[in-house]
C-alpha atoms as a PDB file:
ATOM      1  CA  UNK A   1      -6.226  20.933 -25.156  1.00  0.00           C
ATOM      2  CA  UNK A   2      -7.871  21.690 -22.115  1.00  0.00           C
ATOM      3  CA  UNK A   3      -8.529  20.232 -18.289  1.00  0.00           C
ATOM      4  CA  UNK A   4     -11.464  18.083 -17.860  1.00  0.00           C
ATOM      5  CA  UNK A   5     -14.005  19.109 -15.402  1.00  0.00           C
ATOM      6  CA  UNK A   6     -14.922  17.050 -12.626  1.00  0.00           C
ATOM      7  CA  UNK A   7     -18.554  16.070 -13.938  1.00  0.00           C
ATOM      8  CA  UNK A   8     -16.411  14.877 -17.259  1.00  0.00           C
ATOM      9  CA  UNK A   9     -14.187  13.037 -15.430  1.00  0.00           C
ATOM     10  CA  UNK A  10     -16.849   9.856 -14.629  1.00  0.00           C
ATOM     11  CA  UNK A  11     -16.122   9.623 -11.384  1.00  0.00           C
ATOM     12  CA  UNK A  12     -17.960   6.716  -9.404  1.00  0.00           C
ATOM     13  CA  UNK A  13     -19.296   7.708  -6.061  1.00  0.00           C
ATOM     14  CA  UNK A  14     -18.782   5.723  -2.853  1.00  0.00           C
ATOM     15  CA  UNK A  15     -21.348   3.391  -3.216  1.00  0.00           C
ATOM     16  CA  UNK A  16     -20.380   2.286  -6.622  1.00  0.00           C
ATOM     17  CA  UNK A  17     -16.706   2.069  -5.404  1.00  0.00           C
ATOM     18  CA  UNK A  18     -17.623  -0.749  -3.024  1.00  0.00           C
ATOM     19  CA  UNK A  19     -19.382  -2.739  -5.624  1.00  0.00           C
ATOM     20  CA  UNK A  20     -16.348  -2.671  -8.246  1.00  0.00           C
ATOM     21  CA  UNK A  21     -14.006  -5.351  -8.147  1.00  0.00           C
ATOM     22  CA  UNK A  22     -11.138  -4.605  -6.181  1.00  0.00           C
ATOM     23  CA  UNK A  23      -7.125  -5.891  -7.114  1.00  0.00           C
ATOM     24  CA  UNK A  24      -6.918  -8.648  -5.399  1.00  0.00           C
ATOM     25  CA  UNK A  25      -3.691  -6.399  -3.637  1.00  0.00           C
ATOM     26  CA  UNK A  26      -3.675  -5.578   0.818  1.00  0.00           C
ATOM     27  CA  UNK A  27      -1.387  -2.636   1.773  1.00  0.00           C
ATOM     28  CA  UNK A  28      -0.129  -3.472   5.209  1.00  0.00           C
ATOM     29  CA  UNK A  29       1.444  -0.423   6.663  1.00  0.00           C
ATOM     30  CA  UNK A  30       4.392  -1.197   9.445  1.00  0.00           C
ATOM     31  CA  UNK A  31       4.342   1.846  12.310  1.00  0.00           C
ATOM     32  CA  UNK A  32       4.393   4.663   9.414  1.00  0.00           C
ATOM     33  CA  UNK A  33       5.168   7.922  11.391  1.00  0.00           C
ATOM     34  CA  UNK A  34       3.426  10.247   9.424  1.00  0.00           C
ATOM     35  CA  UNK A  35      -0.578  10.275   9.163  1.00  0.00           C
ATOM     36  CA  UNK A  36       0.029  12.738   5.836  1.00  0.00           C
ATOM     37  CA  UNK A  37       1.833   9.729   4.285  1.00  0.00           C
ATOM     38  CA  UNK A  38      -1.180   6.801   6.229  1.00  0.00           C
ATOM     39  CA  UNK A  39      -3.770   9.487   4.220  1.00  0.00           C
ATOM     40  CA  UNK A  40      -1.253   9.544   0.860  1.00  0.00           C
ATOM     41  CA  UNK A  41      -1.808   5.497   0.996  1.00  0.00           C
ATOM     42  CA  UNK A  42      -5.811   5.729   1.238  1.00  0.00           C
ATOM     43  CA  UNK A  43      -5.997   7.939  -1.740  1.00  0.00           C
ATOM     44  CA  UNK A  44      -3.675   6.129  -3.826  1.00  0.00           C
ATOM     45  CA  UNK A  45      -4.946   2.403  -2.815  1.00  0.00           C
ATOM     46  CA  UNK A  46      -8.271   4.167  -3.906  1.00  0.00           C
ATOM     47  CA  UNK A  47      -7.247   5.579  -7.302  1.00  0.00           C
ATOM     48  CA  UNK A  48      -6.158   2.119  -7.968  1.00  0.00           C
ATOM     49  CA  UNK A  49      -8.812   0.247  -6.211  1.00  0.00           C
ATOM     50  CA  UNK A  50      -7.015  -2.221  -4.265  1.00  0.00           C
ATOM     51  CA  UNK A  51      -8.273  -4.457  -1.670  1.00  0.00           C
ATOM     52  CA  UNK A  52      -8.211  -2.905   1.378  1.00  0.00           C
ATOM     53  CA  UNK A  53      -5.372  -1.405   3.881  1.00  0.00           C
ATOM     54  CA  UNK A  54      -4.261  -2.847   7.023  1.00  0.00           C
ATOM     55  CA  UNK A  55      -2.310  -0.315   9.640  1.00  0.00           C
ATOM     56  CA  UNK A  56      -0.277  -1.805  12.098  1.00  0.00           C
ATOM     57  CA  UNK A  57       1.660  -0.686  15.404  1.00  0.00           C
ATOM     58  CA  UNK A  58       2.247   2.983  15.679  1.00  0.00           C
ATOM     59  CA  UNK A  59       0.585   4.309  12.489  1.00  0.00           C
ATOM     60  CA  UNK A  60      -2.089   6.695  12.797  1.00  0.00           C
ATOM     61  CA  UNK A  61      -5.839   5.199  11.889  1.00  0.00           C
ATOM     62  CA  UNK A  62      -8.933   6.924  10.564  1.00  0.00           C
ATOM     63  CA  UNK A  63     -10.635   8.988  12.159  1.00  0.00           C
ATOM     64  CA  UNK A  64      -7.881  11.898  11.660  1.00  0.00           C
ATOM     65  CA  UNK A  65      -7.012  15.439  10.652  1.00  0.00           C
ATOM     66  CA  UNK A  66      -3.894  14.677   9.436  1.00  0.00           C
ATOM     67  CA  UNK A  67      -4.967  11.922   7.306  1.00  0.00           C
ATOM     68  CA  UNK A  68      -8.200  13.125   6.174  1.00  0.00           C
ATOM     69  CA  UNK A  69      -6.092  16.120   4.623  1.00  0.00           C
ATOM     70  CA  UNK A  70      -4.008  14.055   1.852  1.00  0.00           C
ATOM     71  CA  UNK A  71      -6.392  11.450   1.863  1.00  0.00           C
ATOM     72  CA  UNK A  72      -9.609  13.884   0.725  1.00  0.00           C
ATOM     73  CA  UNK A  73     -12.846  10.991   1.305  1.00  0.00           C
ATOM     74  CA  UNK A  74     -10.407   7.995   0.897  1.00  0.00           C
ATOM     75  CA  UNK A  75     -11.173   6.654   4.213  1.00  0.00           C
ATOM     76  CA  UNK A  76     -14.570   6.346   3.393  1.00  0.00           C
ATOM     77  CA  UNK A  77     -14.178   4.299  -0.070  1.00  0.00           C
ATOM     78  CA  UNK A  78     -10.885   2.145   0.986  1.00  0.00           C
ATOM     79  CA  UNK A  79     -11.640  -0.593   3.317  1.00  0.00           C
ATOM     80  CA  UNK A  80      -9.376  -0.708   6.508  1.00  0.00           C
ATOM     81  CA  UNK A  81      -8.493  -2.623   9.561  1.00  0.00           C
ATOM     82  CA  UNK A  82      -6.356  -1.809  12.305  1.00  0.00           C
ATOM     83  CA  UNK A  83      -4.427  -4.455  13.706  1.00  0.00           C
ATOM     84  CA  UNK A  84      -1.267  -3.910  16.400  1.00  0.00           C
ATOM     85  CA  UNK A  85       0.641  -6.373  15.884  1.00  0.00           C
ATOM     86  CA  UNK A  86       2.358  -6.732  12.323  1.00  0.00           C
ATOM     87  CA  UNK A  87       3.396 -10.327  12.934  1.00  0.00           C
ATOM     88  CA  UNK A  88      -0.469 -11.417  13.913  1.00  0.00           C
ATOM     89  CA  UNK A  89      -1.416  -9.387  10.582  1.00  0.00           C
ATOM     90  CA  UNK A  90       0.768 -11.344   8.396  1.00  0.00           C
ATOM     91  CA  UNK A  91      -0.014 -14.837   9.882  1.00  0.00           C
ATOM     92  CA  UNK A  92      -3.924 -13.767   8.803  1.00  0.00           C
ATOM     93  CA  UNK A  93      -3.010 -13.166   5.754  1.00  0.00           C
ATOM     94  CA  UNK A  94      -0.641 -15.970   5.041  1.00  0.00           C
ATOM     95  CA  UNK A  95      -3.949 -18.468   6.144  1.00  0.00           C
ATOM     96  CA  UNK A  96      -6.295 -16.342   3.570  1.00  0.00           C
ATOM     97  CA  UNK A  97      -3.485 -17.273   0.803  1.00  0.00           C
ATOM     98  CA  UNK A  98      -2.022 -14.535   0.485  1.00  0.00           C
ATOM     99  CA  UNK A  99       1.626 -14.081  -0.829  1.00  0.00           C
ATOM    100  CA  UNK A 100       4.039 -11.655   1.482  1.00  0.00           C
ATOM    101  CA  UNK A 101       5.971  -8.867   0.200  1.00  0.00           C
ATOM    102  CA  UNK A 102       8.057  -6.691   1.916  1.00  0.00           C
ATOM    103  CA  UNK A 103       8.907  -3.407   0.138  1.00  0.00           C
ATOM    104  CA  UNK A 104      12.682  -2.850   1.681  1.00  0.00           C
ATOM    105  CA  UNK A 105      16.145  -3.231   0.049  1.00  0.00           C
ATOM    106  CA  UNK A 106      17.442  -6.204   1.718  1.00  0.00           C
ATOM    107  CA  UNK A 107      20.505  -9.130   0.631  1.00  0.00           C
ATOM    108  CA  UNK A 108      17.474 -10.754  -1.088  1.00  0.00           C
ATOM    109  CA  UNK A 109      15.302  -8.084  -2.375  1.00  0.00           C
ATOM    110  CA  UNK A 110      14.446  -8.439  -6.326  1.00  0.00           C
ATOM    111  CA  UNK A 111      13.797  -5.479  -8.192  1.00  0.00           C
ATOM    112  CA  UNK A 112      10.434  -3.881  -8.811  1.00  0.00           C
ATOM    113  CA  UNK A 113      10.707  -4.946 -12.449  1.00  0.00           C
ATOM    114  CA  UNK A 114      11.335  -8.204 -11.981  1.00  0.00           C
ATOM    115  CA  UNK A 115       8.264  -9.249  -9.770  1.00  0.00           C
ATOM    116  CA  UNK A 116       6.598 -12.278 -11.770  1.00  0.00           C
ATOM    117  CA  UNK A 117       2.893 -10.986 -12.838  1.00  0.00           C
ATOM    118  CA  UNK A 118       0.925 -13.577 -12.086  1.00  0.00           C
ATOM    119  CA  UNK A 119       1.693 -13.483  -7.922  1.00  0.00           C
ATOM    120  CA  UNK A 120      -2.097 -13.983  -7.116  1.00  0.00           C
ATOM    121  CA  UNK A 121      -3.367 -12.291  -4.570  1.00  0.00           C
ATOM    122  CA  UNK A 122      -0.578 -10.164  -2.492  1.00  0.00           C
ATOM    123  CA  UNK A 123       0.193  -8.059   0.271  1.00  0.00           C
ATOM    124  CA  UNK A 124       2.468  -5.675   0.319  1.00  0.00           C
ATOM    125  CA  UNK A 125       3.955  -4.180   3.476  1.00  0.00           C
ATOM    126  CA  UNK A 126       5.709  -0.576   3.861  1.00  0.00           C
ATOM    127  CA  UNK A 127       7.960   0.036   6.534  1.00  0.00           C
ATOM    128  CA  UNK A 128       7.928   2.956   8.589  1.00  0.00           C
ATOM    129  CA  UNK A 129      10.242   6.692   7.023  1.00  0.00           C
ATOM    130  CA  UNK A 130      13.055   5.608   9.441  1.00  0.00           C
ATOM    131  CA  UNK A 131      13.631   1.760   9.723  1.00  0.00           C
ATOM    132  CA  UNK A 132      11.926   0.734   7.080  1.00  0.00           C
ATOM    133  CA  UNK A 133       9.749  -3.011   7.978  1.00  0.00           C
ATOM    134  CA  UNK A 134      10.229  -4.244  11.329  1.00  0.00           C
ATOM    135  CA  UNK A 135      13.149  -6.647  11.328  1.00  0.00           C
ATOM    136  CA  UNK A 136      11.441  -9.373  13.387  1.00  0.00           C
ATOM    137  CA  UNK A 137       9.235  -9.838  10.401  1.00  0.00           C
ATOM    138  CA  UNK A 138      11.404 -10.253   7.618  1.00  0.00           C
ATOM    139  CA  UNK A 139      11.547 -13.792   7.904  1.00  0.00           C
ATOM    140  CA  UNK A 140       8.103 -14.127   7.618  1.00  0.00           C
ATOM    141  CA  UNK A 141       7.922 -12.662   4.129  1.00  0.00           C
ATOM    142  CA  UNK A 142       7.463 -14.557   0.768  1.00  0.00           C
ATOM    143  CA  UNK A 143       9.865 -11.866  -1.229  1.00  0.00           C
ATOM    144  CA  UNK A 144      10.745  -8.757  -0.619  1.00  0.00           C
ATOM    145  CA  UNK A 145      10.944  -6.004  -3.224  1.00  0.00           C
ATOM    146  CA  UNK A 146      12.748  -3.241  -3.845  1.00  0.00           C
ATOM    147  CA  UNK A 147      12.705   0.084  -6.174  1.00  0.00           C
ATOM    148  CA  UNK A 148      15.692   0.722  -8.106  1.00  0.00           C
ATOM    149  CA  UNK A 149      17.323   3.999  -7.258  1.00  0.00           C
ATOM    150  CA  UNK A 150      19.696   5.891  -8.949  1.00  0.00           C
ATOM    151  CA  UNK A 151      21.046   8.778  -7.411  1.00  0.00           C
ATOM    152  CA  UNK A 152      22.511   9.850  -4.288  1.00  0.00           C
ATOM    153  CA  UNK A 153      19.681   8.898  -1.936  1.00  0.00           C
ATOM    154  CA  UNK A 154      18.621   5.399  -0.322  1.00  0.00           C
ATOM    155  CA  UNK A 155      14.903   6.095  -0.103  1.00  0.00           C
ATOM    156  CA  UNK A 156      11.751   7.182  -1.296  1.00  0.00           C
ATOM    157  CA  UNK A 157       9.196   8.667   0.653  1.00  0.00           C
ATOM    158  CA  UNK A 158       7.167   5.904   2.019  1.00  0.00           C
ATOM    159  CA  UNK A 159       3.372   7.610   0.292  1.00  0.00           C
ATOM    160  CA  UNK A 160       6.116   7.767  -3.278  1.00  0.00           C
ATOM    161  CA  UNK A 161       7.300   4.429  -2.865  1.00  0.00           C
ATOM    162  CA  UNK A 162       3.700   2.957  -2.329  1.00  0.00           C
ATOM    163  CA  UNK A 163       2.118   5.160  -5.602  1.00  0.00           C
ATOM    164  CA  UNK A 164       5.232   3.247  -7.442  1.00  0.00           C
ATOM    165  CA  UNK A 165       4.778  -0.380  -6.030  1.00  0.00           C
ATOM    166  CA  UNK A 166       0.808  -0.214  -6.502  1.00  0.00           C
ATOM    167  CA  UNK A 167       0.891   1.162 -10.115  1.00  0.00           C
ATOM    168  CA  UNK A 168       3.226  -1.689 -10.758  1.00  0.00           C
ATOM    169  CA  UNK A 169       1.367  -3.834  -9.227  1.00  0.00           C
ATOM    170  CA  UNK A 170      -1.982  -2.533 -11.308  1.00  0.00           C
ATOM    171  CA  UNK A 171       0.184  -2.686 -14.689  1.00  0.00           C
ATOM    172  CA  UNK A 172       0.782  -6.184 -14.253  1.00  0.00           C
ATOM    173  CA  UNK A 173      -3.000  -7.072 -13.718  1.00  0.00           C
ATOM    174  CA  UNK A 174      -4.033  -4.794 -16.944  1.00  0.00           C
END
């Protein structure tokens, strides 16, 4: 066994990325803290090539140091959009079809697992480390998911929990 090198690897550049069909999949992010975990979301929504990413409210946008460090180019391949206010963001979607789902544990929330595969096209919003999605949304979403957990915490780190939800999400489509 050994590591591939990165001219084995078949790596698309830029250009190509924005021709390939994308998962018909938006990553809203709700006032995320951190622009390490804003850049953890670009590379991941990259890796699996999902629609684009829409940052909301607090959250740090492209251009940035502190994104461009975990997020190594993904700003560049990922389409983005910045847009303040979370509620205007999901009404947008909701009119281009699109179902809403928050990612929070909640009296309602379904498991991960149990999301039905054939949602059509989604977006999925993470909440920011602390408070998780803004509670004057929640009654605009379609379903909220959740991740199970098993040990002695009640969280993942918000960059974790989106790698999770957006492979699942990817599985589903394969």
């Amino acid at each position: 066994m050994r590591k591939l090198k990165l001219e084995e690897l078949g790596r698309i550049t830029v250009e190509e990325y924005h021709t390939i069909p994308k998962m018909p999949v938006v990553v809203v992010l709700d006032n995320i803290r951190s622009a390490v975990n804003v850049g953890s979301v670009f590379r991941t929504a990259d890796a699996f090539a999902i629609e684009k990413i829409i940052i909301c409210g607090i959250s740090a946008t492209p251009p940035n140091r502190e994104i461009s460090k975990t997020a190594i180019g993904a700003t560049e391949s990922v389409l983005w959009e910045y847009i303040e206010d979370i509620s205007e963001a999901i009404l947008l979607l909701k009119s281009e079809g699109y179902t809403i789902a928050g990612i929070e544990q909640t009296d309602h929330s379904i498991k991960l697992g149990s999301v039905v595969p054939d949602v059509g096209k989604i977006a999925v919003i993470f909440g920011n480390e602390v408070d998780g999605i803004s509670d004057e949304i929640l009654h605009e979403l379609n379903l909220c998911i959740e991740i199970p957990q098993y040990g002695t915490k009640h969280s993942l780190n918000v960059s974790v929990c989106a790698g999770i939800v957006l492979w699942e999400l990817t599985k589903m489509r394969l």
